[in-house]
PDB file of N, CA and C in Angstrom:
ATOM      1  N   UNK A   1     -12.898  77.399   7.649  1.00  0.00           N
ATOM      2  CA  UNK A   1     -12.066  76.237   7.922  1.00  0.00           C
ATOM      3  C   UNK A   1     -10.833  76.275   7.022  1.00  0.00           C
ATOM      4  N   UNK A   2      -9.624  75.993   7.707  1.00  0.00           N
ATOM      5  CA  UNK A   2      -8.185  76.469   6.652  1.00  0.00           C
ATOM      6  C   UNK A   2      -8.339  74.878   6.132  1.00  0.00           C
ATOM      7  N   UNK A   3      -7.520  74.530   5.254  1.00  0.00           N
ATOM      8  CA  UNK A   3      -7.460  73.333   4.202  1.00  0.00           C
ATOM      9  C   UNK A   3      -6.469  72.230   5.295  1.00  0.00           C
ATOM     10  N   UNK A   4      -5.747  72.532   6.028  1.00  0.00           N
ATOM     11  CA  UNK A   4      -5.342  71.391   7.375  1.00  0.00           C
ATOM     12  C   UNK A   4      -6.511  70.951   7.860  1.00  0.00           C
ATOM     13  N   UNK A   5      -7.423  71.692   8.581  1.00  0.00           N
ATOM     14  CA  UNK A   5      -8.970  71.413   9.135  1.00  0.00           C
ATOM     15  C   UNK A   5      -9.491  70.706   8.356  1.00  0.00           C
ATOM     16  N   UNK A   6      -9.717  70.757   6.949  1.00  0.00           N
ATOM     17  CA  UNK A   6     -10.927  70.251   5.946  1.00  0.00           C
ATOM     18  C   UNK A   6      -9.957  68.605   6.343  1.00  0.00           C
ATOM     19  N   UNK A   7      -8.562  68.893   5.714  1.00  0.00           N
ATOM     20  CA  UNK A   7      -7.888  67.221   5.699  1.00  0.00           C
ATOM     21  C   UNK A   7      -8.165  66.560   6.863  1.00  0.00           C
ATOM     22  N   UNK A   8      -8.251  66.806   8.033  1.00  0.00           N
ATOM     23  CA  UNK A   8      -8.067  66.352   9.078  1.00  0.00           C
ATOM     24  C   UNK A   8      -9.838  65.479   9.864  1.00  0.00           C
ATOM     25  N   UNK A   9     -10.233  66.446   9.234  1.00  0.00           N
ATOM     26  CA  UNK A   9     -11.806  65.996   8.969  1.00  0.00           C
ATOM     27  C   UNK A   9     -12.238  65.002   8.040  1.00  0.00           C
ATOM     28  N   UNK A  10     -11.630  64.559   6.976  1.00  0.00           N
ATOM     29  CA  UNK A  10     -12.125  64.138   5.870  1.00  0.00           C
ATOM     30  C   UNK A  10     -11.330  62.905   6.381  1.00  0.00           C
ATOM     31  N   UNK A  11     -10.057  62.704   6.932  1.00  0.00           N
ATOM     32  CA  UNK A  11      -9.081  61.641   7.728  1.00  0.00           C
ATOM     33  C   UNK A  11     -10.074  60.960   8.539  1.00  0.00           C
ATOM     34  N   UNK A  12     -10.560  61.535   9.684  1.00  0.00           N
ATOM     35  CA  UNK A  12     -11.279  61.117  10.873  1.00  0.00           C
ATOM     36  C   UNK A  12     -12.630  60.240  10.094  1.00  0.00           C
ATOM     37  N   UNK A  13     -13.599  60.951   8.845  1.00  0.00           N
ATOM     38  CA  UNK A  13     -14.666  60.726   8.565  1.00  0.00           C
ATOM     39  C   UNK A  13     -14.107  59.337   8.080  1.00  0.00           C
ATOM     40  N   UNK A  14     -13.179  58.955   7.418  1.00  0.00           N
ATOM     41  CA  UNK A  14     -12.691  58.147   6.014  1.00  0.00           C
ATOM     42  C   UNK A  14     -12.453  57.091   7.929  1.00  0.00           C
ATOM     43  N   UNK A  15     -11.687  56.939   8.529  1.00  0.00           N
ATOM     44  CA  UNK A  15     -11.445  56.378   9.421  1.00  0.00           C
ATOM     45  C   UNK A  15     -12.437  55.782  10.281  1.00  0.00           C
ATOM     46  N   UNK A  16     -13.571  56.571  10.352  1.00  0.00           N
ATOM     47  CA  UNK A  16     -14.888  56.219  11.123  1.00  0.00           C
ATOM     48  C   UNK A  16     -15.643  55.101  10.095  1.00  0.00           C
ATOM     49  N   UNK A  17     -15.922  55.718   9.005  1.00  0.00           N
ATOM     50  CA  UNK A  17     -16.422  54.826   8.063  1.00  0.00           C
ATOM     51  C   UNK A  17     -16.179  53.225   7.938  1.00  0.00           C
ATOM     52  N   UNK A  18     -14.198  53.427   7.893  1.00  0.00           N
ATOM     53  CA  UNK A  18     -13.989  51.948   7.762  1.00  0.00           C
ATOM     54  C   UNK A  18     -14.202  51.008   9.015  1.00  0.00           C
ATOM     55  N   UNK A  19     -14.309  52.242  10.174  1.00  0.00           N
ATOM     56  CA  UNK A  19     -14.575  51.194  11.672  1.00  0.00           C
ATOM     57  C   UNK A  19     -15.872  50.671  11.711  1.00  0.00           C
ATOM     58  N   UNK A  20     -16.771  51.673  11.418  1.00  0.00           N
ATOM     59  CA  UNK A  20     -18.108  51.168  11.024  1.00  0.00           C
ATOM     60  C   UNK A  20     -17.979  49.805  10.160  1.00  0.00           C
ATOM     61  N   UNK A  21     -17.906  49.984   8.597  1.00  0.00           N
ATOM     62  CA  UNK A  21     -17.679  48.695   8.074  1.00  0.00           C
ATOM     63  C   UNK A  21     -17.555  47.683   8.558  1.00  0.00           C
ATOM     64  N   UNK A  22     -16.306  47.578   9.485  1.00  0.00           N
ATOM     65  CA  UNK A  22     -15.606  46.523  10.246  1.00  0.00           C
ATOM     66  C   UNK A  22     -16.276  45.491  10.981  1.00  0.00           C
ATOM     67  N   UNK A  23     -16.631  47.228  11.833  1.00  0.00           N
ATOM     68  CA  UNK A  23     -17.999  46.090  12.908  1.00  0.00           C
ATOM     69  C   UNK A  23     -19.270  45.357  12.614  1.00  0.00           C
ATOM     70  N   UNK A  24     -19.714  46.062  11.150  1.00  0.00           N
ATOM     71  CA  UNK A  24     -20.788  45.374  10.793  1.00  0.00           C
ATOM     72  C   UNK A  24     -20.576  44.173   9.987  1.00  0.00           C
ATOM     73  N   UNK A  25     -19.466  43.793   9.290  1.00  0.00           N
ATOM     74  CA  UNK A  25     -19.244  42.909   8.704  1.00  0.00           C
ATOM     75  C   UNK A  25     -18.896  41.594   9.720  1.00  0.00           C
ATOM     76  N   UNK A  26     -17.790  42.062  11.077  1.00  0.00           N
ATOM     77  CA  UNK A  26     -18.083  40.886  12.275  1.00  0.00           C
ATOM     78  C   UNK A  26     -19.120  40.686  12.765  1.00  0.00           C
ATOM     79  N   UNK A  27     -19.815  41.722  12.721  1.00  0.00           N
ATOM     80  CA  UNK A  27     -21.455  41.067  13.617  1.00  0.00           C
ATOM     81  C   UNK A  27     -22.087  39.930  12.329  1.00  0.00           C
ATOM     82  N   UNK A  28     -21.938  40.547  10.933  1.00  0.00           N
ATOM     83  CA  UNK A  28     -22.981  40.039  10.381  1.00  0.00           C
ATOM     84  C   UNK A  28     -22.012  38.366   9.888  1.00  0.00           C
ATOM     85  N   UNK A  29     -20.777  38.396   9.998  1.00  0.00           N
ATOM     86  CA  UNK A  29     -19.955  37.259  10.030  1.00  0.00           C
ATOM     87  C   UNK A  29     -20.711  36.196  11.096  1.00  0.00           C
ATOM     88  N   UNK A  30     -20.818  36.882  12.622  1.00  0.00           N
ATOM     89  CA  UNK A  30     -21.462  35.902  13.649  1.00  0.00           C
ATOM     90  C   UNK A  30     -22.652  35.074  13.163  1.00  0.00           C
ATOM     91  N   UNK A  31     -23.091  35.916  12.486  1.00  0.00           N
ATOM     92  CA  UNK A  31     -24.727  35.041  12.282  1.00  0.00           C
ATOM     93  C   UNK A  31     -24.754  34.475  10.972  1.00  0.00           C
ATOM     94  N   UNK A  32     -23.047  34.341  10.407  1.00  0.00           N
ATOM     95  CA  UNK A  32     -23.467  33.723   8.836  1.00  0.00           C
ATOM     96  C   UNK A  32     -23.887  34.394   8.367  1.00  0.00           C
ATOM     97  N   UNK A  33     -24.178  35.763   8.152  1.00  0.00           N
ATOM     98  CA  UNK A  33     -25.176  36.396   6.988  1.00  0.00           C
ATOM     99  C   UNK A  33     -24.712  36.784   5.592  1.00  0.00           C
ATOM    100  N   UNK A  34     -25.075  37.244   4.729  1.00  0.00           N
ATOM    101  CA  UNK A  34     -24.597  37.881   3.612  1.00  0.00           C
ATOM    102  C   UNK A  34     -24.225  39.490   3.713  1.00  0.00           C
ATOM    103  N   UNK A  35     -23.407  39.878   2.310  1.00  0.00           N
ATOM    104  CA  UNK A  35     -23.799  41.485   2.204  1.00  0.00           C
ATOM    105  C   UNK A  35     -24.624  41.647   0.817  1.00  0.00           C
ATOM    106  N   UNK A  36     -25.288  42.532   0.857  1.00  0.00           N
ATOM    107  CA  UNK A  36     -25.140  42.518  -0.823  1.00  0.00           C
ATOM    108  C   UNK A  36     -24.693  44.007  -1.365  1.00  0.00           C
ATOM    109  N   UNK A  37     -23.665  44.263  -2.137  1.00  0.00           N
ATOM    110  CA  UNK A  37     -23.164  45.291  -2.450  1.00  0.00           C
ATOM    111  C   UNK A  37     -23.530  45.322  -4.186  1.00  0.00           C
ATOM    112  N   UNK A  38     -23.140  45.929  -4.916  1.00  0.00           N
ATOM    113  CA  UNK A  38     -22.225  46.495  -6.304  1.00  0.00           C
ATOM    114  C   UNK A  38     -21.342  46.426  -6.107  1.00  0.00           C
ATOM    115  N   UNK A  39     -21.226  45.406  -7.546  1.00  0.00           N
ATOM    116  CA  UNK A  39     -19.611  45.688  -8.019  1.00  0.00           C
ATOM    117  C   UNK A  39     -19.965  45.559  -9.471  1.00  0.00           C
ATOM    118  N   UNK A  40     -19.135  46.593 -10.154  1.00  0.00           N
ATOM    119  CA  UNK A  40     -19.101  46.620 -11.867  1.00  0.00           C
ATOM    120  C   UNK A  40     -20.086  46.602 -11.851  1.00  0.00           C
ATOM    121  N   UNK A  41     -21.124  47.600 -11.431  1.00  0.00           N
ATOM    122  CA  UNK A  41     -22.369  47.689 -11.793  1.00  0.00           C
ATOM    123  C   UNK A  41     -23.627  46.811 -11.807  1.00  0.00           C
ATOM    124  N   UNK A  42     -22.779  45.651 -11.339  1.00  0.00           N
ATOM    125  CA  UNK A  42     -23.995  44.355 -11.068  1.00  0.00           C
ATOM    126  C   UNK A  42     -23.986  44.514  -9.255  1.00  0.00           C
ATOM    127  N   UNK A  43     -25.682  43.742  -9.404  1.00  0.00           N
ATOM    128  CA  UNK A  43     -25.651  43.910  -7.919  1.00  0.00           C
ATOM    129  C   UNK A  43     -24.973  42.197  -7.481  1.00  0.00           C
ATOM    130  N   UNK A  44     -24.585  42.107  -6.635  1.00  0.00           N
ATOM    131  CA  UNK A  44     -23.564  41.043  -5.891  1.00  0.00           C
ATOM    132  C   UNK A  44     -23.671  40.338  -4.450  1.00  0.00           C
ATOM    133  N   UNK A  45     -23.733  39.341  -3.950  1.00  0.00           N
ATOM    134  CA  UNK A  45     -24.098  39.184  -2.854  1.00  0.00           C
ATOM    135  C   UNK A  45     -22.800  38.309  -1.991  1.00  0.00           C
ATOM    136  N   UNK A  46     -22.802  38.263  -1.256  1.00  0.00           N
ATOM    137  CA  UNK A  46     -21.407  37.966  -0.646  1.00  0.00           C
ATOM    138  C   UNK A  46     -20.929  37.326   0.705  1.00  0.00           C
ATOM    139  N   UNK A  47     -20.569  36.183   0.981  1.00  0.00           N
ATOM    140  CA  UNK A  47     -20.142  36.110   2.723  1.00  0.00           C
ATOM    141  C   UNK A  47     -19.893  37.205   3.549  1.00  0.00           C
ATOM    142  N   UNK A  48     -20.222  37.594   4.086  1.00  0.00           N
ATOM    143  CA  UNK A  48     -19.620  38.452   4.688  1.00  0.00           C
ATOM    144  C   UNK A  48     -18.492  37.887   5.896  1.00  0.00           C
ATOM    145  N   UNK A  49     -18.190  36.532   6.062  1.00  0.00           N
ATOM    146  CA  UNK A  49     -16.871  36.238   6.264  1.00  0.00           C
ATOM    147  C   UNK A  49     -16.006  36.667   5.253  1.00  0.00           C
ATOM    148  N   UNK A  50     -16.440  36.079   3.932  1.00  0.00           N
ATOM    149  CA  UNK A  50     -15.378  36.129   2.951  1.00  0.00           C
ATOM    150  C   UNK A  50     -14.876  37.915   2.722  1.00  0.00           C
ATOM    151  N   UNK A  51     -15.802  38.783   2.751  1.00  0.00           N
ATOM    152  CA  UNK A  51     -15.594  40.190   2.795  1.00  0.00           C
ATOM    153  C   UNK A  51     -14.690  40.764   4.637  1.00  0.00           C
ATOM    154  N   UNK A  52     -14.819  39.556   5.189  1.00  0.00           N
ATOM    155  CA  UNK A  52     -14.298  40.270   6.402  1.00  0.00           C
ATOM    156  C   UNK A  52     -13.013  39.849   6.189  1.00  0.00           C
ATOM    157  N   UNK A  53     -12.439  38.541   5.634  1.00  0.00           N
ATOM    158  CA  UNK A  53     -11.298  38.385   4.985  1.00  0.00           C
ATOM    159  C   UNK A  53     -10.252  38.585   4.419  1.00  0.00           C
ATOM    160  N   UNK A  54     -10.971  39.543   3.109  1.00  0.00           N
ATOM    161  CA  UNK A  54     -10.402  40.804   2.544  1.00  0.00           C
ATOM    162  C   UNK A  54     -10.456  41.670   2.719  1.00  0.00           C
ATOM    163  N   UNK A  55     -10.815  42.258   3.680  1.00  0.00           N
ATOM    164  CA  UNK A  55     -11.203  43.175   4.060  1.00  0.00           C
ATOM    165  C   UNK A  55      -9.310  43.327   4.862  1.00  0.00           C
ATOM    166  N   UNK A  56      -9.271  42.200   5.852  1.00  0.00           N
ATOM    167  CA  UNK A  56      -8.023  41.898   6.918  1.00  0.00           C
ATOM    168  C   UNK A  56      -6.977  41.605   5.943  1.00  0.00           C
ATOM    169  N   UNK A  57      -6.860  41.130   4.837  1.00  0.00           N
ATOM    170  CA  UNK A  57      -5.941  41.043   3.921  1.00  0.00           C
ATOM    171  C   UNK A  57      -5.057  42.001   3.314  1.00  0.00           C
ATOM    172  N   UNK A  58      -6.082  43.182   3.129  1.00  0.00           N
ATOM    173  CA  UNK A  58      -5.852  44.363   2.405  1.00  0.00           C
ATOM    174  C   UNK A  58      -5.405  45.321   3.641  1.00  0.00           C
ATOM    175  N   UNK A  59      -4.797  45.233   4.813  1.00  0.00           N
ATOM    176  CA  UNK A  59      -4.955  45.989   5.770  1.00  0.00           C
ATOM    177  C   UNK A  59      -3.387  45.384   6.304  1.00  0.00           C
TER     178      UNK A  59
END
């Protein structure tokens, strides 16, 4: 694989990922639910409206 290929792959993966994210954070928005992630090493729990928020903020 030449190093255009590897980028172009690693683009698509990084791109899939955040669509994934996306959708799971609106589904789990529908039902009110939480996430619970890390952050700074503590574990954290979260709207996941409020994460779908910033999520659209930062975008």
């Amino acid at each position: 694989m030449s190093q255009e290929e590897i980028n172009d792959l690693r683009e698509r993966i990084c791109l899939g990922l955040q669509q994934a994210e996306e959708r799971m954070l609106r589904e789990k928005a529908l039902h009110n639910s939480t996430v619970v992630t890390m952050n700074g090493g503590q574990i954290k729990e979260y709207s996941a409206r409020y994460l779908l928020r910033k999520l659209k903020s930062n975008n």
